[in-house]
Protein backbone atom coordinates (compact mmCIF):
# COMPACT_ATOMS: atom_id res chain seq x y z
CA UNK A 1 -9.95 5.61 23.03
CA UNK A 2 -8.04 3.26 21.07
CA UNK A 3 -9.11 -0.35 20.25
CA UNK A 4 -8.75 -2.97 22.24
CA UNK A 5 -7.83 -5.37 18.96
CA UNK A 6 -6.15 -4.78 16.09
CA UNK A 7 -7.52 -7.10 13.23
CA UNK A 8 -5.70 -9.00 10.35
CA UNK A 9 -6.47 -11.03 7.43
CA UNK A 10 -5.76 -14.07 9.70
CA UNK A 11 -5.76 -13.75 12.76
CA UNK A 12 -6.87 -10.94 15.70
CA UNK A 13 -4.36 -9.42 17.80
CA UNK A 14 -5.83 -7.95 21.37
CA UNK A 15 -4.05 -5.57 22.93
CA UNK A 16 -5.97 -4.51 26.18
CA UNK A 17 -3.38 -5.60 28.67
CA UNK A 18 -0.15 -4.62 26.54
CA UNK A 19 1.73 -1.39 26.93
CA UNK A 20 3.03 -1.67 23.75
CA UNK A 21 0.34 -1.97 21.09
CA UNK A 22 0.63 -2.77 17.37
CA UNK A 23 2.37 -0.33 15.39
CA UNK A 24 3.27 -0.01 11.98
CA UNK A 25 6.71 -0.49 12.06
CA UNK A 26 6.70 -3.70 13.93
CA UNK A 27 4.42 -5.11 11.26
CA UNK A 28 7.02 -4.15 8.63
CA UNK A 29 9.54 -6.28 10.77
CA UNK A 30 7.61 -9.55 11.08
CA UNK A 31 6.24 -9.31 7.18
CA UNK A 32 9.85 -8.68 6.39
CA UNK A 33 11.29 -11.43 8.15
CA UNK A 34 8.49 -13.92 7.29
CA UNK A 35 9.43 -13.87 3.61
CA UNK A 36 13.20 -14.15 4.69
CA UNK A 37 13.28 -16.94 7.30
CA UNK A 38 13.59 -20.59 5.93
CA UNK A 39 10.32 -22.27 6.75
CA UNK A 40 11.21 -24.98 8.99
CA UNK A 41 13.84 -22.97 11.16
CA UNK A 42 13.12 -22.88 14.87
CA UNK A 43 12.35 -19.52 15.56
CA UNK A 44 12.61 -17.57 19.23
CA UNK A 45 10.95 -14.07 19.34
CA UNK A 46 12.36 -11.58 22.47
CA UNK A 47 10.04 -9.86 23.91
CA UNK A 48 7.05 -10.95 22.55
CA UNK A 49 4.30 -8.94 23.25
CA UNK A 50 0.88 -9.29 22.24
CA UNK A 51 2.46 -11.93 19.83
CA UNK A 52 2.17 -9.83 16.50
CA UNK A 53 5.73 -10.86 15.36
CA UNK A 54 5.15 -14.64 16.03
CA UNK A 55 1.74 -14.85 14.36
CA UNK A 56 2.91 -12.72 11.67
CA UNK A 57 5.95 -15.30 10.86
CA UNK A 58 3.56 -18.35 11.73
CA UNK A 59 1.25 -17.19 8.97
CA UNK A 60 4.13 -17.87 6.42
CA UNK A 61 6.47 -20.62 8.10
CA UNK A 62 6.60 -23.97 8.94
CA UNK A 63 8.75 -24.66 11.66
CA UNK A 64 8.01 -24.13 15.80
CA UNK A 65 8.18 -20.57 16.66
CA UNK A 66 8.62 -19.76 20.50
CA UNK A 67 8.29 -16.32 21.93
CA UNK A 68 9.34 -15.29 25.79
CA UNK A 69 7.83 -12.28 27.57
CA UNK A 70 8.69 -10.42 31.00
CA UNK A 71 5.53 -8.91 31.87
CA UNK A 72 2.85 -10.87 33.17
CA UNK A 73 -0.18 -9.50 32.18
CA UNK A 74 1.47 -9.02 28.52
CA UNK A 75 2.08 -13.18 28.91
CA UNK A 76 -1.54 -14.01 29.38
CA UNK A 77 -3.06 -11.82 26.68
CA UNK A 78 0.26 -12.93 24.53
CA UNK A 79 -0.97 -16.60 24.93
CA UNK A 80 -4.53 -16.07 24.49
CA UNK A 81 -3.78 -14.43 20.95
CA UNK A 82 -1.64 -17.05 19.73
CA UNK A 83 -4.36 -19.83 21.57
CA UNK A 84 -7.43 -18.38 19.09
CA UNK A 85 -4.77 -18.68 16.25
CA UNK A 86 -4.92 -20.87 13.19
CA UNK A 87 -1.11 -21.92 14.02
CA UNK A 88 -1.45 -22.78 17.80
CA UNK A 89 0.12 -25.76 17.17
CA UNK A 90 3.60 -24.72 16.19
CA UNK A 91 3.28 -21.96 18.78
CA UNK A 92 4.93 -21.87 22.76
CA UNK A 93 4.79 -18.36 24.79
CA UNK A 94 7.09 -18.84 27.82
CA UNK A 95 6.83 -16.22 31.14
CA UNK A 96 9.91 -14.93 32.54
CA UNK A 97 13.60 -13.21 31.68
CA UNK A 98 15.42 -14.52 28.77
CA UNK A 99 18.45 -13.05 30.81
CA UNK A 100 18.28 -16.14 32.62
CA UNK A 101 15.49 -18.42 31.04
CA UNK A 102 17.23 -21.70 30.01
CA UNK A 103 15.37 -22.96 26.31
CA UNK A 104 16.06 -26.71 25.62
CA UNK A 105 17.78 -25.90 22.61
CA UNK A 106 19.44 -23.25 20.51
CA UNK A 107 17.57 -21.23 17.87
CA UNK A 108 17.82 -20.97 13.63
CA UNK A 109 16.14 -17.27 13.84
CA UNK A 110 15.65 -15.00 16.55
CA UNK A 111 13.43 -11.81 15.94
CA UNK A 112 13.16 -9.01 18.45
CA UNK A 113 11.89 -5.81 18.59
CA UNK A 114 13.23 -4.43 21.96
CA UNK A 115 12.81 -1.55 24.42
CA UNK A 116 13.99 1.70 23.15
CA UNK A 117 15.97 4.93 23.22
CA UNK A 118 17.98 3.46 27.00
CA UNK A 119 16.85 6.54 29.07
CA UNK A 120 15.43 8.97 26.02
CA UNK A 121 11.58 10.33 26.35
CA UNK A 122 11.19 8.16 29.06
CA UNK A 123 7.25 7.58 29.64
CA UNK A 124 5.18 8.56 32.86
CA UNK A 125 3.63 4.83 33.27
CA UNK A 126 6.50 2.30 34.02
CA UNK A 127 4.56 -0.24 32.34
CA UNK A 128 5.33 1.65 29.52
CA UNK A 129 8.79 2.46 29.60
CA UNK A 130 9.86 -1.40 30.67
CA UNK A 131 8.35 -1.92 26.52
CA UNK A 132 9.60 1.06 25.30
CA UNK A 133 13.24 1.52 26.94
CA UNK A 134 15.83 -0.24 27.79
CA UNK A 135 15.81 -0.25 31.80
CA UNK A 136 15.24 -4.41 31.69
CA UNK A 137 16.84 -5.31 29.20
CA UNK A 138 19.95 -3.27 27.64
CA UNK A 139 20.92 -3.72 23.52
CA UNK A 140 24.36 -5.11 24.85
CA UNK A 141 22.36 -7.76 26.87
CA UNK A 142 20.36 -8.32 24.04
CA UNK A 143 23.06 -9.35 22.01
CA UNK A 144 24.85 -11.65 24.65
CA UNK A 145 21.12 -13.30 25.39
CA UNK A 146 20.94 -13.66 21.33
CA UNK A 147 24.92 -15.25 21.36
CA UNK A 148 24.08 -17.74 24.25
CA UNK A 149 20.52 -18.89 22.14
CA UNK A 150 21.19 -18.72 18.50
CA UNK A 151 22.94 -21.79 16.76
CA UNK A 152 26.21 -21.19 14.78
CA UNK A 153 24.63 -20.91 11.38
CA UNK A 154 21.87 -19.10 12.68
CA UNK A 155 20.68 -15.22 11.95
CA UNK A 156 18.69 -12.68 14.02
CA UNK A 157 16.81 -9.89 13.11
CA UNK A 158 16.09 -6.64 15.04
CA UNK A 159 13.91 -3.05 14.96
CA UNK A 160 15.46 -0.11 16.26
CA UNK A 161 15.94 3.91 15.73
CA UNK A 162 17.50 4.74 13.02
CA UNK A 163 20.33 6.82 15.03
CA UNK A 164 21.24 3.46 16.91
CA UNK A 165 21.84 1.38 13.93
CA UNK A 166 25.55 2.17 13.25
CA UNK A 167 26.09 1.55 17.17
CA UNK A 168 24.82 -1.31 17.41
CA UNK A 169 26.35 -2.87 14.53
CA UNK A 170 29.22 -2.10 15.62
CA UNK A 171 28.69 -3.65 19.15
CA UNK A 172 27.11 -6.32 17.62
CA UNK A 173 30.58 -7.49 15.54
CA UNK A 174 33.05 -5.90 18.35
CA UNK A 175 31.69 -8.16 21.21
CA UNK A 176 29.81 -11.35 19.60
CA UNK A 177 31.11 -11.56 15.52
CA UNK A 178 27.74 -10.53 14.49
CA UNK A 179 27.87 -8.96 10.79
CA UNK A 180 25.40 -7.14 8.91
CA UNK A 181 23.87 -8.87 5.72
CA UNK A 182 20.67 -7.31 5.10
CA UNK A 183 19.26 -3.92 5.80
CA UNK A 184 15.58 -1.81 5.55
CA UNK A 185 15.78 1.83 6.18
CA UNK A 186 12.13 3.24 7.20
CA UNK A 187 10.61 6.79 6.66
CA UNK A 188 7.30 7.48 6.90
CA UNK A 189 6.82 9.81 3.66
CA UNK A 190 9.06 11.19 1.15
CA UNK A 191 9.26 13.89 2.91
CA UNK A 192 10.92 12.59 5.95
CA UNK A 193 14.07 11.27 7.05
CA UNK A 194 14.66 7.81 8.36
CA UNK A 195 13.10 7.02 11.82
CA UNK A 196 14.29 2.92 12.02
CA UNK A 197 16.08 0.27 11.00
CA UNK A 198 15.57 -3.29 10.33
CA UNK A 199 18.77 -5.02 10.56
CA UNK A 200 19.74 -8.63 9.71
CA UNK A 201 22.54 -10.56 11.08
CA UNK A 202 24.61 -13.78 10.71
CA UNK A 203 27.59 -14.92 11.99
CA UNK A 204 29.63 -14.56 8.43
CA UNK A 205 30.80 -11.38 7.02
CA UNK A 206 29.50 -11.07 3.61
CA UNK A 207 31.36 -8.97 0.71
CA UNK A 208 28.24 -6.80 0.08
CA UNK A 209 25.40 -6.02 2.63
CA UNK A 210 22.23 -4.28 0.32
CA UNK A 211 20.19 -1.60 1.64
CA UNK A 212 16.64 -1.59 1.02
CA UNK A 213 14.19 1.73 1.70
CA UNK A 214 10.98 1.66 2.56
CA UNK A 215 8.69 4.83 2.60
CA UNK A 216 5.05 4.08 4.11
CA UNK A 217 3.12 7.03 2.79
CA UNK A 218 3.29 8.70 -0.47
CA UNK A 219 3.19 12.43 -0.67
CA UNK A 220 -0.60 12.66 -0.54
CA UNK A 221 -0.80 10.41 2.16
CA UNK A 222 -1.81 7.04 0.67
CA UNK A 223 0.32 3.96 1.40
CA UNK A 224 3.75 3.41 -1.38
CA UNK A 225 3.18 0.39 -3.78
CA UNK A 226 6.44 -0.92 -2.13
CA UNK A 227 4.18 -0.92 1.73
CA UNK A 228 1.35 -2.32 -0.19
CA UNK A 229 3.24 -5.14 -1.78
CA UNK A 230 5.06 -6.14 1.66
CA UNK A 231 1.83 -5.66 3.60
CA UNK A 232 -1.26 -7.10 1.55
CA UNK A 233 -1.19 -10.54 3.01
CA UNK A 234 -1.58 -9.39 6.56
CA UNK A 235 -3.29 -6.17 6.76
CA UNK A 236 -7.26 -6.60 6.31
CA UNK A 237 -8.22 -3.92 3.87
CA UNK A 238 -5.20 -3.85 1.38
């Protein structure tokens, strides 16, 4: 039986009443993107979870983050994490759709990791595949909920499978003039191709966009110097 909390350096992430628990790859995304964001940006995370992503970018930032999750049960346990934080403060879950959720202002830095694959391995529990696939929320719905809520010099940042990253970068400048600046290309070992993408966008198309990789696990199994380096301020025995 897994556990029911998954413990940091600084803060305690429970996960009983989440479908989606914390993974490795969405701690890559909020470490990344809490060393890129500028600290007092007001920052709205998608989806939010158990709250990993915002207490992950509160542990390094400044400014208010706000986070805004569908499920119910997932809301309560999301607030309760980021209540027993050391940042409640700058911290506001709402409940609801951010389809059609109206925030009081527009955003610096949205971060997201959203549902899935859109009809691939599609899980037994629906619980499960309304976190994992896209049957609520759609990537192009994403990106016209990220249009409407981001300011004009804002960016957002997003996790998804590797295969869908050249998609939706292209949706992303064909519909909303969203352009590429930054990438991370995951793979678990040396051994293995890439399995996601962490993809940064702005409104400006820059003359070179660099591509970063990341491989978690060297070939004997321990974690790279590179996973070290990006993880050792969050994870509790690194």
């Amino acid at each position: 039986m897994p556990n029911t909390y998954f413990q940091f350096k600084q803060f305690t992430i429970h996960q009983d009443q989440c479908a989606m628990k914390v993974c490795t790859d969405a701690c890559i995304l909020g470490a990344w993107f809490a060393q890129k964001t500028p600290a007092w940006s007001q920052v709205l995370d998608i989806g939010s979870g158990t709250g990993l992503l915002m207490l992950m970018m509160a542990q390094k930032h400044k400014g208010e983050i706000r986070g805004i999750e569908l499920d119910l049960a997932a809301y309560r346990q999301l607030k309760d994490n980021i209540g027993q934080s050391p940042w409640r403060g700058m911290l506001k879950a709402f409940p609801g759709d951010v389809r059609s959720y109206s925030f009081p202002a527009r955003f610096d830095f949205i971060i997201t990791n959203p549902p899935f694959f859109e009809g691939d391995l599609p899980s037994a529990s629906e619980t499960a595949n309304l976190a994992r696939h896209s049957k609520e929320l759609t990537l192009s719905e994403l990106l016209t909920v990220i249009d409407t809520n981001l300011t004009a010099e804002g960016a957002f940042g997003i996790l998804l499978p590797y295969h869908r990253s050249s998609w939706f970068t292209e949706q992303a400048a064909a519909r909303h003039g969203f352009f590429l600046r930054e990438s991370l290309l995951i793979r678990q070992t040396p051994r293995h191709d890439y399995f996601r993408s962490i993809l940064y966008f702005s409104r400006h198309r820059e003359a070179s966009v660099p591509t970063t990789e990341l491989t978690i696990q060297d070939s004997e199994g321990c974690y790279t110097a590179d996973f070290v380096d990006l993880m050792k301020d969050y994870y509790l025995y690194l």
